[in-house]
Protein backbone atom coordinates (compact mmCIF):
# COMPACT_ATOMS: atom_id res chain seq x y z
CA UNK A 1 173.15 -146.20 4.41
CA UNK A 2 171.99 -143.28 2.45
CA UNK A 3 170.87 -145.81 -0.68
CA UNK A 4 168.66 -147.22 1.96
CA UNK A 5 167.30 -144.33 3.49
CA UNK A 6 166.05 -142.93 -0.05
CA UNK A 7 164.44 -146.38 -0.75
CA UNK A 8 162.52 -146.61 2.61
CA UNK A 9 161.36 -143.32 1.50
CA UNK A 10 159.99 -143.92 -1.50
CA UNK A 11 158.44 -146.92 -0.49
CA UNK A 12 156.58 -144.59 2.12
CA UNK A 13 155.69 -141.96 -0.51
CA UNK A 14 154.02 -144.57 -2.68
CA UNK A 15 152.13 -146.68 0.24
CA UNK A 16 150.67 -143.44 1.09
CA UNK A 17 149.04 -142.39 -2.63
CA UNK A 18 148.25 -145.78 -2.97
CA UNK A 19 145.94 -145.57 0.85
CA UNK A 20 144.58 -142.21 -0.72
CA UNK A 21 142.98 -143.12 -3.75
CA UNK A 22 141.64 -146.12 -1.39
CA UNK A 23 139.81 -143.97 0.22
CA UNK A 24 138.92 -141.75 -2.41
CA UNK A 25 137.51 -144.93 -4.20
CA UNK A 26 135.09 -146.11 -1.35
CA UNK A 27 134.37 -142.28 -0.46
CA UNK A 28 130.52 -142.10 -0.77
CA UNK A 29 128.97 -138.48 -0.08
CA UNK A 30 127.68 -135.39 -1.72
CA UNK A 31 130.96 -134.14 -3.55
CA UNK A 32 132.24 -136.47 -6.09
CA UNK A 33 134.33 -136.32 -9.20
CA UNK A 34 132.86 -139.20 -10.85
CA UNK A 35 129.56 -141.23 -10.98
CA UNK A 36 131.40 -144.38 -8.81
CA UNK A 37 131.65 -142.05 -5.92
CA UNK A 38 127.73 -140.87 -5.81
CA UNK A 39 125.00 -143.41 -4.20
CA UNK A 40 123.42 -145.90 -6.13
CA UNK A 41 120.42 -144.19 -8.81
CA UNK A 42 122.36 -140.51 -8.20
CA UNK A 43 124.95 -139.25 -10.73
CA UNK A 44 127.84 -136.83 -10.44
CA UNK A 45 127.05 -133.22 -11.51
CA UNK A 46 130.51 -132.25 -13.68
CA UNK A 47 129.95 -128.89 -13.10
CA UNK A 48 129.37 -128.82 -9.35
CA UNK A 49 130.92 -131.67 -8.41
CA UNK A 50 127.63 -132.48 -6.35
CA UNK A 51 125.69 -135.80 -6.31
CA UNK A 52 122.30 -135.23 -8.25
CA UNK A 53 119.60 -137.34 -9.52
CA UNK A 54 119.29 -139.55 -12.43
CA UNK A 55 118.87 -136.46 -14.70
CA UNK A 56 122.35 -135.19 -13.83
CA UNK A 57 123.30 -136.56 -17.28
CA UNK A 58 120.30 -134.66 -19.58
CA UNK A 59 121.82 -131.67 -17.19
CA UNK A 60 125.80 -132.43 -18.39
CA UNK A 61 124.46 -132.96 -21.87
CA UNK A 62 123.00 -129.05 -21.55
CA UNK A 63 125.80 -127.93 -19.77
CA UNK A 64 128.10 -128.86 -22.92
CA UNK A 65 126.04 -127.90 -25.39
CA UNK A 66 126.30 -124.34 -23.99
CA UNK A 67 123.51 -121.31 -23.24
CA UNK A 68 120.16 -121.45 -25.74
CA UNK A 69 120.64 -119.24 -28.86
CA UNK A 70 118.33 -115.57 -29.14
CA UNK A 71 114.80 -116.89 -29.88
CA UNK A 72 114.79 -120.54 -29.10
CA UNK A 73 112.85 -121.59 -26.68
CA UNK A 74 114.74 -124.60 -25.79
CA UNK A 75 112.79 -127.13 -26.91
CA UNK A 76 110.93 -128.40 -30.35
CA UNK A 77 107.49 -128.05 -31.77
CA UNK A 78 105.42 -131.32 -32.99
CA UNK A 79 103.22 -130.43 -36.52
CA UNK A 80 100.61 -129.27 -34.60
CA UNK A 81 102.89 -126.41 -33.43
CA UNK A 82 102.63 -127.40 -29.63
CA UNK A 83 105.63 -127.68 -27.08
CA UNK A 84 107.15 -131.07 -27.27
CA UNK A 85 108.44 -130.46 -23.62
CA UNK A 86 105.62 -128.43 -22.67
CA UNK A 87 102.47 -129.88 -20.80
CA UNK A 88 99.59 -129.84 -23.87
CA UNK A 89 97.36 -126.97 -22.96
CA UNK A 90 93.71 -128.59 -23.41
CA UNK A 91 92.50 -132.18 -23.81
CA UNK A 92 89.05 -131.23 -24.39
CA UNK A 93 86.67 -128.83 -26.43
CA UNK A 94 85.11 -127.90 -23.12
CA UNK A 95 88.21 -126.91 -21.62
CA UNK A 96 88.79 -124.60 -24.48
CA UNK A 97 85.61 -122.94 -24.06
CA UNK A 98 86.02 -122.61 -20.37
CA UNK A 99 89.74 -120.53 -21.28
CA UNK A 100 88.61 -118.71 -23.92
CA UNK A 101 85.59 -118.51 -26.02
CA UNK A 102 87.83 -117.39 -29.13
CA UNK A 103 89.62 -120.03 -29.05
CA UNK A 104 86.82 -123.01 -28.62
CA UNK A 105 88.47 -126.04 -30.40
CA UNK A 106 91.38 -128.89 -28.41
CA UNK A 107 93.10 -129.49 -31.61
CA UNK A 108 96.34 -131.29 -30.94
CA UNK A 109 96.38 -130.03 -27.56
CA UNK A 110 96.13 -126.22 -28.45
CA UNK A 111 93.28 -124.05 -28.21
CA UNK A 112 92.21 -122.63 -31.55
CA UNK A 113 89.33 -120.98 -33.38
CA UNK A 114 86.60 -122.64 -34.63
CA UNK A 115 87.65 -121.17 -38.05
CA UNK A 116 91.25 -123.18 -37.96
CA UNK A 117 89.78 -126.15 -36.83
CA UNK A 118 88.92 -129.81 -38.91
CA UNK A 119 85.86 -130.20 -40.93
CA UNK A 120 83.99 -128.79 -43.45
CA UNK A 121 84.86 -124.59 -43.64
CA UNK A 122 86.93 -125.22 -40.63
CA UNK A 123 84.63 -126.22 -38.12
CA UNK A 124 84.02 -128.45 -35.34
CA UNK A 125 81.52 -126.77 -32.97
CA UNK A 126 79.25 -129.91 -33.00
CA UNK A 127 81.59 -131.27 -30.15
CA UNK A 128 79.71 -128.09 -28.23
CA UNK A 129 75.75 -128.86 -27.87
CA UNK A 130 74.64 -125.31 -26.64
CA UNK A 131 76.59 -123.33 -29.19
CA UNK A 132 77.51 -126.18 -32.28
CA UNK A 133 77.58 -123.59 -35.50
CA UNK A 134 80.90 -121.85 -36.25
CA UNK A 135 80.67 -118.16 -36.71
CA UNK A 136 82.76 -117.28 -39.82
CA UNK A 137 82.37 -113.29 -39.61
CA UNK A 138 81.02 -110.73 -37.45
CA UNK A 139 81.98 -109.73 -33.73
CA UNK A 140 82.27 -113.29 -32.68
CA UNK A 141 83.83 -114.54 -35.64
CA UNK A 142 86.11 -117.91 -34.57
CA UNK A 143 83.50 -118.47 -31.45
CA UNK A 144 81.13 -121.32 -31.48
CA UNK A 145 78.03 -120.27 -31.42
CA UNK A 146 74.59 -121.03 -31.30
CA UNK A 147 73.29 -119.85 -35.01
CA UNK A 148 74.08 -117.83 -37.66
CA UNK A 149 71.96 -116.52 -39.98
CA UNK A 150 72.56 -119.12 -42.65
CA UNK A 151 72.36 -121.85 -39.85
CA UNK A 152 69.12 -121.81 -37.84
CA UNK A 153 68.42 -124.77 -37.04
CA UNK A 154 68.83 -124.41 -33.15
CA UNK A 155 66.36 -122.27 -33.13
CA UNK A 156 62.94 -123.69 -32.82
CA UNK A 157 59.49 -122.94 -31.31
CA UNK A 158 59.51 -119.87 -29.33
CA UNK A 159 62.77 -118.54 -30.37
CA UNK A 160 62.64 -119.65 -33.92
CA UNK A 161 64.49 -116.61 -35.67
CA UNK A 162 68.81 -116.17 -35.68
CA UNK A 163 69.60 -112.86 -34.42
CA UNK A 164 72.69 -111.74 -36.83
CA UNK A 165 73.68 -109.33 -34.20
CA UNK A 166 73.99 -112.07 -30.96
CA UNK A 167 73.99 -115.13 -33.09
CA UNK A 168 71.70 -116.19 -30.55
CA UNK A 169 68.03 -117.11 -30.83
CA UNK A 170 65.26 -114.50 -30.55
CA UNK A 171 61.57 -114.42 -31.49
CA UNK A 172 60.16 -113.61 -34.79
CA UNK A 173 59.23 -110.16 -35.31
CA UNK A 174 58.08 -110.15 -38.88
CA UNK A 175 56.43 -112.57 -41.17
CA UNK A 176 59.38 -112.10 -43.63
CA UNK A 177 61.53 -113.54 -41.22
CA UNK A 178 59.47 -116.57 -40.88
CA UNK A 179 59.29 -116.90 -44.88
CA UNK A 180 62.82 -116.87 -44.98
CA UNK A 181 63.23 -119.71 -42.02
CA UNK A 182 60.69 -122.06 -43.80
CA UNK A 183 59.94 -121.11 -47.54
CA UNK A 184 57.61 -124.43 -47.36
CA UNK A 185 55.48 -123.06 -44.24
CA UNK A 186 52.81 -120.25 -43.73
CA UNK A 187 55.24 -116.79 -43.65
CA UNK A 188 53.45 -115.80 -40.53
CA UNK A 189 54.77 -114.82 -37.41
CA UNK A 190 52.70 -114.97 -34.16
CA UNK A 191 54.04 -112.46 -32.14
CA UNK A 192 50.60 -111.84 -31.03
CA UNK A 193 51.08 -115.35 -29.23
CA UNK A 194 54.25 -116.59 -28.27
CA UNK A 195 56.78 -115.09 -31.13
CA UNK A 196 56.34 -118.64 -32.87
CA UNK A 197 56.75 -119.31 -36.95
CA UNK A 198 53.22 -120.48 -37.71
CA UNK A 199 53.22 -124.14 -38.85
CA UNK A 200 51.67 -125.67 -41.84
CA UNK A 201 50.03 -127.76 -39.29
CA UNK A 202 48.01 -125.26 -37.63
CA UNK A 203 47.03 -123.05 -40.56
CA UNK A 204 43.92 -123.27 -42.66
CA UNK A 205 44.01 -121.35 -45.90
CA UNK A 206 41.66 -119.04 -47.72
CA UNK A 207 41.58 -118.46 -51.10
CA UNK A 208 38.57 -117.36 -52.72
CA UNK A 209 34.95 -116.91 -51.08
CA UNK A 210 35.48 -119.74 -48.22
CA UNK A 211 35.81 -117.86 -45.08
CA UNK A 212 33.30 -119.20 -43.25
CA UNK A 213 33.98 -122.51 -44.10
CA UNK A 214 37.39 -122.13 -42.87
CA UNK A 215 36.75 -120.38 -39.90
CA UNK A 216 34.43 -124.02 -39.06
CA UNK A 217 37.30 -125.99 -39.97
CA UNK A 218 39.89 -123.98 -37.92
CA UNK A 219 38.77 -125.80 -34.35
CA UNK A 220 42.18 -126.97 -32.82
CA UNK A 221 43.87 -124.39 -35.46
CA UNK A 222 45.93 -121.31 -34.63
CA UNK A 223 45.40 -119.18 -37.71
CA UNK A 224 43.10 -118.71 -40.38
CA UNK A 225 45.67 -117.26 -43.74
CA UNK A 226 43.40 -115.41 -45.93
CA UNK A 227 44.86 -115.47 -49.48
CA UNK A 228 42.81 -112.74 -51.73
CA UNK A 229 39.35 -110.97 -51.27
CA UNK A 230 36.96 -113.29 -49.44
CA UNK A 231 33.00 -112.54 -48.13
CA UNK A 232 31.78 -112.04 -44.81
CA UNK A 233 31.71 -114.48 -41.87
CA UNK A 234 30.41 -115.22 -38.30
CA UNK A 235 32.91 -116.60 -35.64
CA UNK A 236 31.29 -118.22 -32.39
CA UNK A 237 34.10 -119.82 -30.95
CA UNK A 238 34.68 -121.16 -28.19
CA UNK A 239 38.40 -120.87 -28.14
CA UNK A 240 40.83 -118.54 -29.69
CA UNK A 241 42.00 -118.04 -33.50
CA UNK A 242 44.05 -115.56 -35.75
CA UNK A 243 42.56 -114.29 -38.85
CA UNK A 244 45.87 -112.90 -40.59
CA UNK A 245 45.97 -111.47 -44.58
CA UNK A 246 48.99 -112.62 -46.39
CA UNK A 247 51.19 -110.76 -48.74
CA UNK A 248 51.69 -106.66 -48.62
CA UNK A 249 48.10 -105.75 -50.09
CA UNK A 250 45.81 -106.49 -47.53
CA UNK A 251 43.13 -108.87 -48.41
CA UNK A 252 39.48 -107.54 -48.35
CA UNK A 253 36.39 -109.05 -46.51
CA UNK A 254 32.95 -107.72 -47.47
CA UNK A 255 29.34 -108.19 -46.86
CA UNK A 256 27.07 -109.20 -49.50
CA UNK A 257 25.08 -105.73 -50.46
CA UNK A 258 26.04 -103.88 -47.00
CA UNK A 259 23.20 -106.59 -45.21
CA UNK A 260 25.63 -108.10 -43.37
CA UNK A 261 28.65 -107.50 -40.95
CA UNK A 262 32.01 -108.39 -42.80
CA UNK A 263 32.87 -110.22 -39.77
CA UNK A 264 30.67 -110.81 -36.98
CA UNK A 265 32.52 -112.24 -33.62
CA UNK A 266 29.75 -113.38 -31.27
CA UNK A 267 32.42 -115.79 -28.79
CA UNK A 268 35.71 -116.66 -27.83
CA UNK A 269 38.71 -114.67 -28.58
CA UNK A 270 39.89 -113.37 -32.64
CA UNK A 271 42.81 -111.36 -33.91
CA UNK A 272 43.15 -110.07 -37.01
CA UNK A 273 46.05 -107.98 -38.49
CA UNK A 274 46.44 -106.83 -42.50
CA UNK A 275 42.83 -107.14 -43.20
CA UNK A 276 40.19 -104.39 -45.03
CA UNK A 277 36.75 -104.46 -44.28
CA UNK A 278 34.77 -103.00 -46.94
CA UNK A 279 31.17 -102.59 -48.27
CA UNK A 280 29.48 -104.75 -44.40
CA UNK A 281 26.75 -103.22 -42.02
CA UNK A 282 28.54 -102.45 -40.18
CA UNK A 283 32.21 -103.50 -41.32
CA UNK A 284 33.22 -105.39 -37.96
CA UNK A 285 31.49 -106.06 -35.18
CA UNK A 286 32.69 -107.79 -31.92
CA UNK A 287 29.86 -109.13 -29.22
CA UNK A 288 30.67 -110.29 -25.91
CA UNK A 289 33.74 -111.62 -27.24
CA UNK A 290 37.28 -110.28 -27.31
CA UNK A 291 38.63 -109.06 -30.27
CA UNK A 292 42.31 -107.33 -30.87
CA UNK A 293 42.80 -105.65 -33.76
CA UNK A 294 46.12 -104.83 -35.60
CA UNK A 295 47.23 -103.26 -39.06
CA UNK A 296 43.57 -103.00 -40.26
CA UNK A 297 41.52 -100.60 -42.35
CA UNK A 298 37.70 -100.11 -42.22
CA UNK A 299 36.57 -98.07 -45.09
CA UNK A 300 33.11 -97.81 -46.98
CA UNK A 301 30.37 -99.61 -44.84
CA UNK A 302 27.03 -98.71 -42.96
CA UNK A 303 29.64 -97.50 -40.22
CA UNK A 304 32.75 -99.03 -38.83
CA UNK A 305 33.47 -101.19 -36.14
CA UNK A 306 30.91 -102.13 -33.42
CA UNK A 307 32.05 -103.58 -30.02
CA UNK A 308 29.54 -104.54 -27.51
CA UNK A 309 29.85 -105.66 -23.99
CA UNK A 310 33.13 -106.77 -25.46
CA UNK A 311 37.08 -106.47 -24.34
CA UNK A 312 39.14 -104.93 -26.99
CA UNK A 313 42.92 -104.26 -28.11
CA UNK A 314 43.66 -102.00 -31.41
CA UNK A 315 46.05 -100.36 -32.89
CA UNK A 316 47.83 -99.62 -36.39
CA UNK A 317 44.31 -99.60 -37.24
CA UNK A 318 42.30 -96.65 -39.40
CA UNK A 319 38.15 -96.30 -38.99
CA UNK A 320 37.63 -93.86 -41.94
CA UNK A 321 35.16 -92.92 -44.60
CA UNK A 322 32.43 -94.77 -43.82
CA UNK A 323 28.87 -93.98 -43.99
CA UNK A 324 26.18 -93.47 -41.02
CA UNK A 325 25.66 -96.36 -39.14
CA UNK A 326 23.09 -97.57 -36.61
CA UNK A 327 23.25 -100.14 -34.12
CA UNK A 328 21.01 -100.41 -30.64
CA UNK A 329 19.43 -96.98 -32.01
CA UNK A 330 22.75 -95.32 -31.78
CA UNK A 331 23.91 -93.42 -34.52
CA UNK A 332 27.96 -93.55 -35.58
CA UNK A 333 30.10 -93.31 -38.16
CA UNK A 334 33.52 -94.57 -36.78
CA UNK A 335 33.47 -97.00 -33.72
CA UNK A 336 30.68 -97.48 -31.82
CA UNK A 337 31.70 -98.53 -27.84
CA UNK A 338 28.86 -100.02 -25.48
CA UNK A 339 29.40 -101.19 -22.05
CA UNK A 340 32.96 -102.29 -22.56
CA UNK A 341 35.15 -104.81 -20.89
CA UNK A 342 39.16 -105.03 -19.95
CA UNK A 343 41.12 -104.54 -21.65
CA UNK A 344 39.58 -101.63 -23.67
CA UNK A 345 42.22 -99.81 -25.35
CA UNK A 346 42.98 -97.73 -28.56
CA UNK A 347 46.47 -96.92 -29.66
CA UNK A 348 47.26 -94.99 -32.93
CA UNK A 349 43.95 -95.33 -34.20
CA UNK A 350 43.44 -92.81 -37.25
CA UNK A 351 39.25 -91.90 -37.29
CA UNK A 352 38.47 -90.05 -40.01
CA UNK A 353 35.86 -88.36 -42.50
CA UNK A 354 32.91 -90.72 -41.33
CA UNK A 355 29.45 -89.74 -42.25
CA UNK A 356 28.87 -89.71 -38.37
CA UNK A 357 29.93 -89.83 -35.17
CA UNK A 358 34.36 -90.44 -35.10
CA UNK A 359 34.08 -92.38 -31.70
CA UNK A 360 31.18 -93.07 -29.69
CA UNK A 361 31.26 -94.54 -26.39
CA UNK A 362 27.72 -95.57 -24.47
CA UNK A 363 27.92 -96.91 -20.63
CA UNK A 364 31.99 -96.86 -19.67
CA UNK A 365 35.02 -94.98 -20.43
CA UNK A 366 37.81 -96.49 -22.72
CA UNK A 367 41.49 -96.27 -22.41
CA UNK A 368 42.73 -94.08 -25.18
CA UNK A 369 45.43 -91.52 -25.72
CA UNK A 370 47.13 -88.95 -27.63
CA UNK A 371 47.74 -91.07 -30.85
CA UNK A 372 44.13 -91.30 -31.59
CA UNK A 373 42.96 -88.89 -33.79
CA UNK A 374 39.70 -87.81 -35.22
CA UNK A 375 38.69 -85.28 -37.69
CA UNK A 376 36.27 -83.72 -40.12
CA UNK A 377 33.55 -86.61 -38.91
CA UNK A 378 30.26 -85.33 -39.64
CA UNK A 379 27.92 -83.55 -38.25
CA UNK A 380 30.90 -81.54 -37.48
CA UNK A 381 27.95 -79.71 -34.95
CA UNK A 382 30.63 -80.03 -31.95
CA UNK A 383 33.47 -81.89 -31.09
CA UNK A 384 32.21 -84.96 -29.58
CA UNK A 385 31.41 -85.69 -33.29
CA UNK A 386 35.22 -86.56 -33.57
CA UNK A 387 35.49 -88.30 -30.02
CA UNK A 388 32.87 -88.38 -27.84
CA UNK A 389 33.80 -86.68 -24.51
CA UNK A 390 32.14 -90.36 -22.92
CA UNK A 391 34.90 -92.43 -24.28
CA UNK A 392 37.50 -90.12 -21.97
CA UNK A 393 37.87 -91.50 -18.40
């Protein structure tokens, strides 16, 4: 009886394991010990004995290869030095430039300077059409830019001149600078005008005696470049042209025997800058016209610069050592002003040692200030010989 009683028992012992890992078998639910027991496209997480999703396995594979060393950063870097698990940080130029300006260029998904990018010296800017020149030095080295001094060619018309400082386009404010942007062209900058490089296309040259017949052939022209000493000439416009003497000496213009005005403006609208007037009756004279005048010198004529019933601009400009002149019965020796027009203004004017009166002004005021001089004009009877007390409003 007791042989039997242990068998029934053991019989009982091993019906009941084998109805308990039954159950454990078809047991579907959130713990688990193995992947059978998760739900289908879920895996068993070793470590927490949890069902997880299909990237339980990358996380087991983590889990055994233990915690990330000091300075790893868990993952590995392509050749272009980018995060192979990491989202690429640009796909575009323009999304570089939108970040950060330093760092302009998508190259391999990193944002880098223009500098470290492909192509010739390292850059790439062309991908960029406001700014496409790469700025090697200076405060915005690595930036794309829009010139550099040694790249100007996004600067055109008005803004024709790279400034070094901005790498940005400016206007010209010297005629070197335009020499230097086209050694083929005139050298002459308009800032007169717009702040434009002159163009071969709207210059006619002097050189020699032919004034005149370039002032006729200037119709449609900008500027008239006088080359050398030249003789006198009449302008009658209509329209408006720029006399302008090249190089640092400044040309001369003179009248044939003092019979003659070295230039006589009788319509439209002249400037002239780096110009003498020598040896004319009177050196200059501007009627009912507009003249400006800029960076001149009258010297040695049957007096200086006449402007009737004309509007007026100069500055820069000296009226000196010339003799007496007469115009409308009106002795002078300087500038002689009659019934002037706007704008009528003199600024750092230098009137000097003329055989008459400095500055004369007959039926209006003029607008003049404290950097026009006059002195030691003759007769030195009063001081209205230097600046007539007319010319003051």
């Amino acid at each position: 009886m007791k042989c039997t009683s242990k068998v029934i028992s053991l019989a009982a012992v091993l019906m009941v394991m084998s109805s308990l890992q039954a159950c454990e078998t078809e047991t579907v639910g959130p713990f688990c010990d193995r992947d059978e027991q998760c739900p289908a496209s879920r895996l068993c997480n070793k470590a927490t004995r949890i069902c997880a999703g299909g990237d339980a396995a990358v996380t087991d594979a983590q889990d055994a290869a233990g915690p990330e060393q000091p300075g790893s950063d868990g993952g590995s870097e392509d050749a272009g030095g980018v995060d192979a698990a990491a989202p690429p940080e640009c796909k575009s130029t323009a999304e570089c430039v939108a970040l950060d300006p330093g760092r302009p260029l998508c190259v391999t998904g990193k944002c880098v300077p223009c500098t470290a990018g492909p192509g010739p010296g390292g850059s790439s800017c062309a991908d960029v059409p406001l700014t496409p020149v790469c700025a090697a030095e200076g405060p915005l080295a690595g930036q794309c830019v829009t010139c550099t001094p040694g790249a100007q060619g996004a600067c055109t018309g008005m803004t024709p001149i790279c400034d070094a400082a901005t790498n940005s386009c400016r206007t010209c404010g010297q005629d070197a600078e335009c020499a230097v942007r086209d050694p083929a062209g005139p050298g002459i900058c308009m800032d007169h005008e717009d702040g434009r490089c002159a163009s071969a296309a709207e210059t006619v040259v002097v050189q020699g005696t032919n004034l005149q017949a370039a002032l006729e052939a200037s119709q449609g022209k900008a500027l008239v470049l006088v080359k050398g000493n030249t003789k006198e000439a009449i302008y009658a416009g209509p329209g408006k042209i720029a006399i302008i003497g090249a190089g640092a000496t400044r040309p001369i213009i003179s009248g044939g025997g003092v019979t003659s005005p070295g230039l006589d403006v009788t319509g439209g609208e002249v400037f002239l800058r780096n110009l003498e007037f020598q040896l004319s009756n009177p050196g200059l004279k501007a009627k009912a016209s507009t003249i400006h005048i800029r960076n001149c010198s009258v010297s040695k004529n049957r007096g200086g610069i006449v402007l009737d019933d004309a509007a007026f601009t100069i500055e820069n400009t000296s009226a000196s050592d010339n003799d007496e002149g007469m115009y409308s019965n009106n002795r002078f020796g300087g500038i002689l002003v009659q019934s002037p027009r706007s704008p009528k203004r003199l600024r750092n004017v230098q009137i000097n040692d003329n055989k008459e009166a400095g500055l004369k002004c007959i039926g209006g005021s003029i607008d003049l200030d404290s950097t026009v001089t006059a002195a030691r004009n003759k007769p030195m009877m009063s001081p209205e010989f230097n600046i007539d007390t007319t010319c003051r409003p």
